[in-house]
Protein backbone atom coordinates (compact mmCIF):
# COMPACT_ATOMS: atom_id res chain seq x y z
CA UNK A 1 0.00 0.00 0.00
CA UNK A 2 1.10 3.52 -0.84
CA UNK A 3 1.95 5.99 1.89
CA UNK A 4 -0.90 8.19 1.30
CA UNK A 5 -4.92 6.97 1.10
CA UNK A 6 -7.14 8.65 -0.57
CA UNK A 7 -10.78 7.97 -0.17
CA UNK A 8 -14.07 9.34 -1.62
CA UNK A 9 -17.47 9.90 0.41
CA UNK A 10 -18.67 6.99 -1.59
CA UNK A 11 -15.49 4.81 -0.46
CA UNK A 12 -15.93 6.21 2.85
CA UNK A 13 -20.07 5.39 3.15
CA UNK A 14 -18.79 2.08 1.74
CA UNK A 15 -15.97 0.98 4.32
CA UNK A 16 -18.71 2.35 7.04
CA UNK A 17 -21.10 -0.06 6.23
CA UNK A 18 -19.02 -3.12 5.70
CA UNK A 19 -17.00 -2.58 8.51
CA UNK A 20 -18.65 -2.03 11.19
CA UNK A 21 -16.81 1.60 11.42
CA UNK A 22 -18.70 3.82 13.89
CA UNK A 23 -17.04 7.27 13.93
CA UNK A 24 -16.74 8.90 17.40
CA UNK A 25 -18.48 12.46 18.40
CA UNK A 26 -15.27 13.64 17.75
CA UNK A 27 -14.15 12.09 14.73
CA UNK A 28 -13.54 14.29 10.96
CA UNK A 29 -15.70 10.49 10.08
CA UNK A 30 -18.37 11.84 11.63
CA UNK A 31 -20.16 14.14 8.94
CA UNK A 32 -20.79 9.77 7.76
CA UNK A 33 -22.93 9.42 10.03
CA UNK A 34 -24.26 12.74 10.75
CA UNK A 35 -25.73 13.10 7.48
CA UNK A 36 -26.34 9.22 6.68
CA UNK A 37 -23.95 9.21 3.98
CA UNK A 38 -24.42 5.91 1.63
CA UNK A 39 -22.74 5.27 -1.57
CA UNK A 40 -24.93 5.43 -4.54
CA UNK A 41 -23.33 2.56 -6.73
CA UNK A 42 -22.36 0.27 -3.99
CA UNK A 43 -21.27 -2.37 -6.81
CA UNK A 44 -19.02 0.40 -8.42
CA UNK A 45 -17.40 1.43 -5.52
CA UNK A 46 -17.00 -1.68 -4.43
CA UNK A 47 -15.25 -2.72 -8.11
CA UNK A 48 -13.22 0.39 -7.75
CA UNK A 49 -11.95 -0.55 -3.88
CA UNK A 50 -11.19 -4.27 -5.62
CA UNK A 51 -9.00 -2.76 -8.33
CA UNK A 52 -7.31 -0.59 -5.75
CA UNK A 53 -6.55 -3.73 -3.59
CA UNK A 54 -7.86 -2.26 -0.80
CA UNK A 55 -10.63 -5.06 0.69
CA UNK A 56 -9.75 -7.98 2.44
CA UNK A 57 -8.60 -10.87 1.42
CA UNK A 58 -12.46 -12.35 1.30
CA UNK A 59 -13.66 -9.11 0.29
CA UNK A 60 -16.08 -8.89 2.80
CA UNK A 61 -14.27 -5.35 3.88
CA UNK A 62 -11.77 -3.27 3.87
CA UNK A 63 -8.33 -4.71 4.51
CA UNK A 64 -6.23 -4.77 7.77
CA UNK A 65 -3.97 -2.02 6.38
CA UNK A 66 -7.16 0.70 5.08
CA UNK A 67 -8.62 -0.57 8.82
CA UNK A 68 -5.32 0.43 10.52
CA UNK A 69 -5.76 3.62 8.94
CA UNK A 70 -9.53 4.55 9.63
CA UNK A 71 -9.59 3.25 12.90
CA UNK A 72 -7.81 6.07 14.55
CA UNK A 73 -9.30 8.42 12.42
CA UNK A 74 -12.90 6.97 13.49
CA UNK A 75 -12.49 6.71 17.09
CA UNK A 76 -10.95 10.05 18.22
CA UNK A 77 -11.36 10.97 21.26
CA UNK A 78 -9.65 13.81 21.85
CA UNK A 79 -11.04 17.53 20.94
CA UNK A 80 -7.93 19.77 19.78
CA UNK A 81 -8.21 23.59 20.95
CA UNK A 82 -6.09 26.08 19.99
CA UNK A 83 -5.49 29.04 22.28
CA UNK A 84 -3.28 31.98 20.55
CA UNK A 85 -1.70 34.64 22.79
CA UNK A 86 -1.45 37.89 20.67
CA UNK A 87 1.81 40.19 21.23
CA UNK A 88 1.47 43.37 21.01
CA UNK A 89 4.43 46.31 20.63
CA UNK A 90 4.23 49.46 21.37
């Protein structure tokens, strides 16, 4: 697998529903959820995630290396908040 992943909505939706992936409050997954998204052309995407060689070996989901990768992703826990102190000169 390459070093960098790059996933549509539809891929996304996909991998979401055949893997059990349940993005946290927190999560940048969450909008999948939030707004119920679903791919459109499940047999498409899923052809297109085949070619990519990016389900499992059964192709019943995604494979342990695109799961090693959403998994973090999907269950963050942790909110991020930036706090800036402004200097000011006279």
């Amino acid at each position: 697998m390459t070093r960098w992943l790059e996933l549509s909505d539809e891929e996304l939706a996909f991998f979401r529903l055949s893997c059990d992936l349940f993005p946290a409050t927190e999560s940048p997954l969450r909008y999948l959820v939030d707004q119920d998204v679903e791919p459109e052309d499940p047999d498409a995407t899923f052809h297109s995630l085949d070619a990519r060689q990016l389900l499992s070996g059964d192709k019943t989901g995604a494979s342990r290396e695109v799961l090693d990768r959403l998994d973090p992703v999907a269950d963050a826990d942790a909110r991020i908040t930036m706090r800036s102190r402004r200097q000011t000169r006279d």
